[in-house]
C-alpha atoms as a PDB file:
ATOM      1  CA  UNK A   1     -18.465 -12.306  10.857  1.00  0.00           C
ATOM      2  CA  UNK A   2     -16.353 -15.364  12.159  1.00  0.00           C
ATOM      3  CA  UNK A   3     -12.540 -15.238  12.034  1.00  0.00           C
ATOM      4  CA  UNK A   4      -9.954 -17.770  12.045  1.00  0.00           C
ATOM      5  CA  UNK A   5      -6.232 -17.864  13.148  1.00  0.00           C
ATOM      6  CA  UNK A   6      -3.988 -17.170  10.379  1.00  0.00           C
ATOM      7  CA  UNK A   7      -0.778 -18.589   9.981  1.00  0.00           C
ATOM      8  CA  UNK A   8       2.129 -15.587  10.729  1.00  0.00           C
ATOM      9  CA  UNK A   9       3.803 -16.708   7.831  1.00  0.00           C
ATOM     10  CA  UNK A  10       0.932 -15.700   5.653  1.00  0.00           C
ATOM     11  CA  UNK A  11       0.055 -12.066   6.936  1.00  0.00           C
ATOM     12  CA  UNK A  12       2.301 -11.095   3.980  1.00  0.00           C
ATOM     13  CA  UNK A  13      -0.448 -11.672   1.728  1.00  0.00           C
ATOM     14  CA  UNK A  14      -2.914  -9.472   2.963  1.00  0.00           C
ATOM     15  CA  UNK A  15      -0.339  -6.472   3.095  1.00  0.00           C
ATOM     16  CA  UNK A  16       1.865  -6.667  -0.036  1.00  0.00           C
ATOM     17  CA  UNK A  17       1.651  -2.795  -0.943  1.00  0.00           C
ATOM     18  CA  UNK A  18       2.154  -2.582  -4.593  1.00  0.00           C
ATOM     19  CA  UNK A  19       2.949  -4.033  -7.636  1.00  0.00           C
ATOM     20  CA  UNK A  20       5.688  -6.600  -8.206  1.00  0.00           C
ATOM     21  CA  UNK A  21       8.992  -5.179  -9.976  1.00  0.00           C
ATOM     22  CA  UNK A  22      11.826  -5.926 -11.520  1.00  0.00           C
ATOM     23  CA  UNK A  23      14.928  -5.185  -9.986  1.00  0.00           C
ATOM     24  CA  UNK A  24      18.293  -4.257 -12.068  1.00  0.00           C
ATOM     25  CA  UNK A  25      21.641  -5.048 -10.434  1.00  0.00           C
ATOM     26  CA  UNK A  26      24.796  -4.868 -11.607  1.00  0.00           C
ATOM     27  CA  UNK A  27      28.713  -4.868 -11.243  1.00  0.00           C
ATOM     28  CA  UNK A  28      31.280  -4.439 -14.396  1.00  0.00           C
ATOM     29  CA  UNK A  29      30.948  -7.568 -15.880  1.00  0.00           C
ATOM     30  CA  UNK A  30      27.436  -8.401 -15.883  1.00  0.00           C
ATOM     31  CA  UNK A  31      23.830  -7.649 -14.606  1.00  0.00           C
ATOM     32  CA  UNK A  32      20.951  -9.447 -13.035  1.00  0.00           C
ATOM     33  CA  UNK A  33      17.004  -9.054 -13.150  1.00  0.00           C
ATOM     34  CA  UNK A  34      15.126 -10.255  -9.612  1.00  0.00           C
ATOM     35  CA  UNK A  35      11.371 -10.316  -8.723  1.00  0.00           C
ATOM     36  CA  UNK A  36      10.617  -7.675  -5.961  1.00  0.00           C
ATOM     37  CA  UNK A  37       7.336  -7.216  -4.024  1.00  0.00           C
ATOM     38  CA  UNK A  38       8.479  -6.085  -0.629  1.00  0.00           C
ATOM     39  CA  UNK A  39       8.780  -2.418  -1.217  1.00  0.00           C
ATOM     40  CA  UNK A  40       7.185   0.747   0.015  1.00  0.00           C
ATOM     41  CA  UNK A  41       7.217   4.478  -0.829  1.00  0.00           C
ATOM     42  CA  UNK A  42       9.246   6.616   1.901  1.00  0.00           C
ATOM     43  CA  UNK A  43       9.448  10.310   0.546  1.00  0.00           C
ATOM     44  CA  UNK A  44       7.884  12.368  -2.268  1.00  0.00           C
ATOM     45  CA  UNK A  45      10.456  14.532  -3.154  1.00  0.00           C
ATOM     46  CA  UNK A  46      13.414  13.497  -3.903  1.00  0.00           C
ATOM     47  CA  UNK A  47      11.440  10.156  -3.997  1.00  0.00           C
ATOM     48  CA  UNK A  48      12.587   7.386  -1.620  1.00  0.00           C
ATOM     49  CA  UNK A  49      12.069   3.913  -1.937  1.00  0.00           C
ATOM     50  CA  UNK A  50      12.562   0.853   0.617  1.00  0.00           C
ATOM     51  CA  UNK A  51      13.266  -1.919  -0.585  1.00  0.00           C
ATOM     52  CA  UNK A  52      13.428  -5.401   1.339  1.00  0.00           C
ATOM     53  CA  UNK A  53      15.960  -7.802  -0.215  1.00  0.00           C
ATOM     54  CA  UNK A  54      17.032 -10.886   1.035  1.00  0.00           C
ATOM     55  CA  UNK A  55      20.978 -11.116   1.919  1.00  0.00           C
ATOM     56  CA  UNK A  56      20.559 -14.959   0.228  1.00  0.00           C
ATOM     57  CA  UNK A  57      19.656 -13.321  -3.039  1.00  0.00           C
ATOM     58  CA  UNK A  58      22.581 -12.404  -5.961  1.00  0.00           C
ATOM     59  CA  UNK A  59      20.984  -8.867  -6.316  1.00  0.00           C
ATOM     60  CA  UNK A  60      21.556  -8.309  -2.943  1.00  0.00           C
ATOM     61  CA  UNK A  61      25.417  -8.117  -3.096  1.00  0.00           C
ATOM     62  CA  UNK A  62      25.236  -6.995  -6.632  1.00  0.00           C
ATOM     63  CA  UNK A  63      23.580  -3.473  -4.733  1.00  0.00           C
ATOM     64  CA  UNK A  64      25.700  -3.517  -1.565  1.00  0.00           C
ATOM     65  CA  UNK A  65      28.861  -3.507  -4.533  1.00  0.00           C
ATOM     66  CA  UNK A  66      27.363  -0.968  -6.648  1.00  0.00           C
ATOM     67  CA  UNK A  67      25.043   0.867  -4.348  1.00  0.00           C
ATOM     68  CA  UNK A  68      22.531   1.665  -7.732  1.00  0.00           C
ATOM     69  CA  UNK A  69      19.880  -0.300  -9.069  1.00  0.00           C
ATOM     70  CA  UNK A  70      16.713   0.216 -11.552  1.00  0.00           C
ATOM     71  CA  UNK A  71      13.069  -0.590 -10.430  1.00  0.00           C
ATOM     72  CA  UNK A  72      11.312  -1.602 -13.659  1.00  0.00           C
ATOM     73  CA  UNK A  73       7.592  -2.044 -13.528  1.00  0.00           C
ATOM     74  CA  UNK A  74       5.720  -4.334 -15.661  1.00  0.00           C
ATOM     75  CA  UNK A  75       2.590  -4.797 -16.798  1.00  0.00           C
ATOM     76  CA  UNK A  76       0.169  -8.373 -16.782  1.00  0.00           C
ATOM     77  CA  UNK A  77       1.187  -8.983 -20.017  1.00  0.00           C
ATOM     78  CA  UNK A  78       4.969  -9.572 -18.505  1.00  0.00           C
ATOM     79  CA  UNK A  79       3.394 -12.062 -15.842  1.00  0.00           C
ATOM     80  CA  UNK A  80       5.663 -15.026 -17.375  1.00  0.00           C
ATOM     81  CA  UNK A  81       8.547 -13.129 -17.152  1.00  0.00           C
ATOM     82  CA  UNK A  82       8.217 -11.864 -13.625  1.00  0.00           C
ATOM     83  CA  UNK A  83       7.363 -14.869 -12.442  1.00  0.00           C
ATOM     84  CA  UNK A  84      10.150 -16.869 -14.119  1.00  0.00           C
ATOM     85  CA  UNK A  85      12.401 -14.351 -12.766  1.00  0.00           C
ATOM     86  CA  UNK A  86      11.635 -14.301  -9.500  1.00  0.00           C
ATOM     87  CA  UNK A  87      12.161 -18.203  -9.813  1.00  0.00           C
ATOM     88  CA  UNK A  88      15.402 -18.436 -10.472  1.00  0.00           C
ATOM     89  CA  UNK A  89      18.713 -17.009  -9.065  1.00  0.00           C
ATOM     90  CA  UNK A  90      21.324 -15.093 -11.021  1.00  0.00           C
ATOM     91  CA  UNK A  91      24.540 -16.265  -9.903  1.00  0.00           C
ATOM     92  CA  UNK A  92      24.894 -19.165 -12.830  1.00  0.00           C
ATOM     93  CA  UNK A  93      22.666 -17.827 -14.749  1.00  0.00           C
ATOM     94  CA  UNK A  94      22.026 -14.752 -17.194  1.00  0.00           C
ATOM     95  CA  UNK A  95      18.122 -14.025 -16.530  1.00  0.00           C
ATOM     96  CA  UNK A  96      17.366 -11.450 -19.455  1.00  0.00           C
ATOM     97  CA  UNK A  97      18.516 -14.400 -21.613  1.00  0.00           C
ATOM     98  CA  UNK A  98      16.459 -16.992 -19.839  1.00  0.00           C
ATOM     99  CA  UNK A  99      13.231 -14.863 -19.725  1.00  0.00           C
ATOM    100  CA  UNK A 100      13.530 -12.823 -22.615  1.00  0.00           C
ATOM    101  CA  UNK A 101      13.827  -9.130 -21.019  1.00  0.00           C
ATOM    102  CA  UNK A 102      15.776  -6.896 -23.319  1.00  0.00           C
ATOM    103  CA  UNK A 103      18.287  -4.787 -20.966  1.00  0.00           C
ATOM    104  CA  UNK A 104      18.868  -1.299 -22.070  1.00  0.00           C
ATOM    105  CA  UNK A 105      21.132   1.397 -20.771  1.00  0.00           C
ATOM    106  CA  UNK A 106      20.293   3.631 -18.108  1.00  0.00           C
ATOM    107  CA  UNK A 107      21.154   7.141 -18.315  1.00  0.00           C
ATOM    108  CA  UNK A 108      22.271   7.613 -14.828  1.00  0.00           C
ATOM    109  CA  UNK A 109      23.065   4.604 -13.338  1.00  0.00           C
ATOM    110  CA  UNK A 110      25.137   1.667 -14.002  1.00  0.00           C
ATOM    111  CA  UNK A 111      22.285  -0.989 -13.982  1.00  0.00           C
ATOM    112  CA  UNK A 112      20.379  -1.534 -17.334  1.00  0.00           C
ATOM    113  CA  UNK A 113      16.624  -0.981 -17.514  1.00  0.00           C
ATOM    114  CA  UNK A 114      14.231  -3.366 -18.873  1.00  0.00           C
ATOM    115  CA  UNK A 115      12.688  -1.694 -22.468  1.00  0.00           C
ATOM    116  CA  UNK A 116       9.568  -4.252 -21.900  1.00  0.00           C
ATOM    117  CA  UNK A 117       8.476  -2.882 -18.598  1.00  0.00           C
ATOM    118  CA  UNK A 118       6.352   0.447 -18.686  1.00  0.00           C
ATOM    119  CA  UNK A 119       8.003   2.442 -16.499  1.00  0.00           C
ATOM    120  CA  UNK A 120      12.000   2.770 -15.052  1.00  0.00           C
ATOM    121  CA  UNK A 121      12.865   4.335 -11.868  1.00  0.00           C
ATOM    122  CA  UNK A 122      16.798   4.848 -12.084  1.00  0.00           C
ATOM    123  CA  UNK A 123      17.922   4.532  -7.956  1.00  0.00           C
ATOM    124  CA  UNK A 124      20.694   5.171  -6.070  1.00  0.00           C
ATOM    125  CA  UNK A 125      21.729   3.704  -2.067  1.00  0.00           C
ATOM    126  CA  UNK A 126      20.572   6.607   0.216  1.00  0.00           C
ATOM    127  CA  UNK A 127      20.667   4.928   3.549  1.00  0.00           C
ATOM    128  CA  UNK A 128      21.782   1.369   4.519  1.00  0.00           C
ATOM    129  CA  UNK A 129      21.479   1.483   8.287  1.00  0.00           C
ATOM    130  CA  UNK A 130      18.922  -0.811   8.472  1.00  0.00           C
ATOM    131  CA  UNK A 131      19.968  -3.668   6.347  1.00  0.00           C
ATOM    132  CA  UNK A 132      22.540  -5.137   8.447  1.00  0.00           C
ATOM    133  CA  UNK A 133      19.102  -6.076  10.567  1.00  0.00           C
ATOM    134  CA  UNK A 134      15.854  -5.568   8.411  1.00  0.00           C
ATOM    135  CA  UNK A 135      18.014  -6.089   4.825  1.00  0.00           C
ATOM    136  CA  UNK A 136      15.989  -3.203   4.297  1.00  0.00           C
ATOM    137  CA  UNK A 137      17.646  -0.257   1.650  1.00  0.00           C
ATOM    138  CA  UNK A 138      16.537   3.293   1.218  1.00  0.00           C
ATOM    139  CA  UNK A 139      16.595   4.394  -2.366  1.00  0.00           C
ATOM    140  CA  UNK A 140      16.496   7.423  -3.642  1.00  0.00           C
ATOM    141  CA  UNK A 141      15.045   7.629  -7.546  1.00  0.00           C
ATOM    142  CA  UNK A 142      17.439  10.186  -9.811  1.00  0.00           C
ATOM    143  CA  UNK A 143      15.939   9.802 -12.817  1.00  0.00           C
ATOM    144  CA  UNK A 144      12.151   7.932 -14.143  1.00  0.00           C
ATOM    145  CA  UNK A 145      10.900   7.347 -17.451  1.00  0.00           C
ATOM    146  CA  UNK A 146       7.262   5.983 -18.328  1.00  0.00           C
ATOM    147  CA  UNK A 147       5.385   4.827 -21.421  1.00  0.00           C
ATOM    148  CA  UNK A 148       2.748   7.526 -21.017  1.00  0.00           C
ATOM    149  CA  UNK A 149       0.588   5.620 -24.258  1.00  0.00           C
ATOM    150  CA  UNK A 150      -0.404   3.077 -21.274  1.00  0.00           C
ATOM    151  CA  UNK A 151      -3.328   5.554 -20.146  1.00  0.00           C
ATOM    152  CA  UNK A 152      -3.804   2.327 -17.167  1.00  0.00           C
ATOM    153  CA  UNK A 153      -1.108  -0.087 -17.171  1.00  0.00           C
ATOM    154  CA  UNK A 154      -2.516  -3.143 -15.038  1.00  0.00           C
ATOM    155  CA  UNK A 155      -0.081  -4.354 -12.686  1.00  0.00           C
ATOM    156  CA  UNK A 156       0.369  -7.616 -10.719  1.00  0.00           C
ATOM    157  CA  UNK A 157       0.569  -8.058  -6.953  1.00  0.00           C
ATOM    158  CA  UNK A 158       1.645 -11.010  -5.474  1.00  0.00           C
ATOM    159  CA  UNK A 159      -0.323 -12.597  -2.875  1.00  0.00           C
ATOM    160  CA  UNK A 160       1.568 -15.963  -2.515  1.00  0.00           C
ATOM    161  CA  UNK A 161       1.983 -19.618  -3.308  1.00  0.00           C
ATOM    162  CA  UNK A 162       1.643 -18.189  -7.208  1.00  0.00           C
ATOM    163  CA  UNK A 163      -1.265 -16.048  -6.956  1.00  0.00           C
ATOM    164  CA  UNK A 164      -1.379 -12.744  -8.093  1.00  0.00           C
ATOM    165  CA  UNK A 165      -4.062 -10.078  -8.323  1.00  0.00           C
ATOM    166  CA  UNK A 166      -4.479  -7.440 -11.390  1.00  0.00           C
ATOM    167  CA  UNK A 167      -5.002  -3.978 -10.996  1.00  0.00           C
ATOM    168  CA  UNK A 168      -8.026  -2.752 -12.991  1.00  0.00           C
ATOM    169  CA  UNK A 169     -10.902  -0.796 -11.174  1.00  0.00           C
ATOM    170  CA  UNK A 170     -10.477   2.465 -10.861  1.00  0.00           C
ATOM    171  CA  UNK A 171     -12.540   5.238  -8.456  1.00  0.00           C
ATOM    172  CA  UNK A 172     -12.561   8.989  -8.095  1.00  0.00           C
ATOM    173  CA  UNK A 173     -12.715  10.494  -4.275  1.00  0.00           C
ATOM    174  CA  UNK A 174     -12.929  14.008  -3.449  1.00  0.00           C
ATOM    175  CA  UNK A 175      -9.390  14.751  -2.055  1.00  0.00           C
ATOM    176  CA  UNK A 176      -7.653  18.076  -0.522  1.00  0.00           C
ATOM    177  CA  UNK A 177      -4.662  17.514  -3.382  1.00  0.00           C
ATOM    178  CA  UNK A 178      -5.199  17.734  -6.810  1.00  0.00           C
END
């Protein structure tokens, strides 16, 4: 098999570890919805979640203020939206307006959840010692709520420049957990 150099810039692409999501932010007058694919699972119980957002972004200091957030995760059919989110900032503009998300209220954090998305993992800061360098927060779900009627949701995963793959195969392997 013959290999070429690939540019450092695009290694991203060939590691993104899960689905795009939604992020909720918000202060006391208003919230924002951002496109997030730089996340990864930390702990199983209570569940952690890092989270890589960019100190450029208007979610970022919407979390650093309120130190809670909702990950929402959509399915393909919300591709539009995500996409159009992830766009376009929130600082002059109100993004569940724009892309048609319907906000509704959390029941443990401050940040609304999105009633389109198929599942809603309420979050709270756990640990922000390494976003000063990495802009990388720990979060630690309190509560989660999922549409269980999608038997398979099919996600999207963004692998750059616009491209995203669907999740759809599925295969069973013997494993030691059940």
């Amino acid at each position: 098999m013959a290999k070429t150099t690939l540019a450092l810039g695009r290694v991203y692409r060939l590691l993104e570890p899960g689905p795009v999501v939604l992020v909720t932010t918000a202060n006391r007058t208003r919230a924002n919805v951002m496109a997030l694919s730089w996340h990864l699972m930390m702990e199983f119980v209570p569940p952690r979640v890092g989270c890589v957002l960019s100190a450029r972004n208007y979610s970022f200091s919407l979390l650093m203020e309120s130190r809670e957030c909702v990950i929402n995760i959509p399915t393909r059919g919300l591709a539009r939206q995500v996409v159009a989110c992830g766009n376009a900032s929130g600082r002059r503009r109100d993004k569940f307006a724009s892309s048609g998300l319907t906000p509704e209220p959390s029941k443990y954090v401050m940040p609304p959840s999105i009633r389109e998305c198929f599942a809603n993992l309420e979050c709270r800061v756990a640990d922000t010692r390494m976003v000063g360098r990495y802009n990388l927060f720990v979060l630690e779900v309190v509560h989660a709520r999922i549409d269980r009627a999608l038997a398979r949701p099919r996600t999207i995963h963004h692998m750059g420049s616009g491209t995203f793959m669907v999740a759809g195969d599925l295969i069973h392997l013997r494993s030691r957990k059940k």
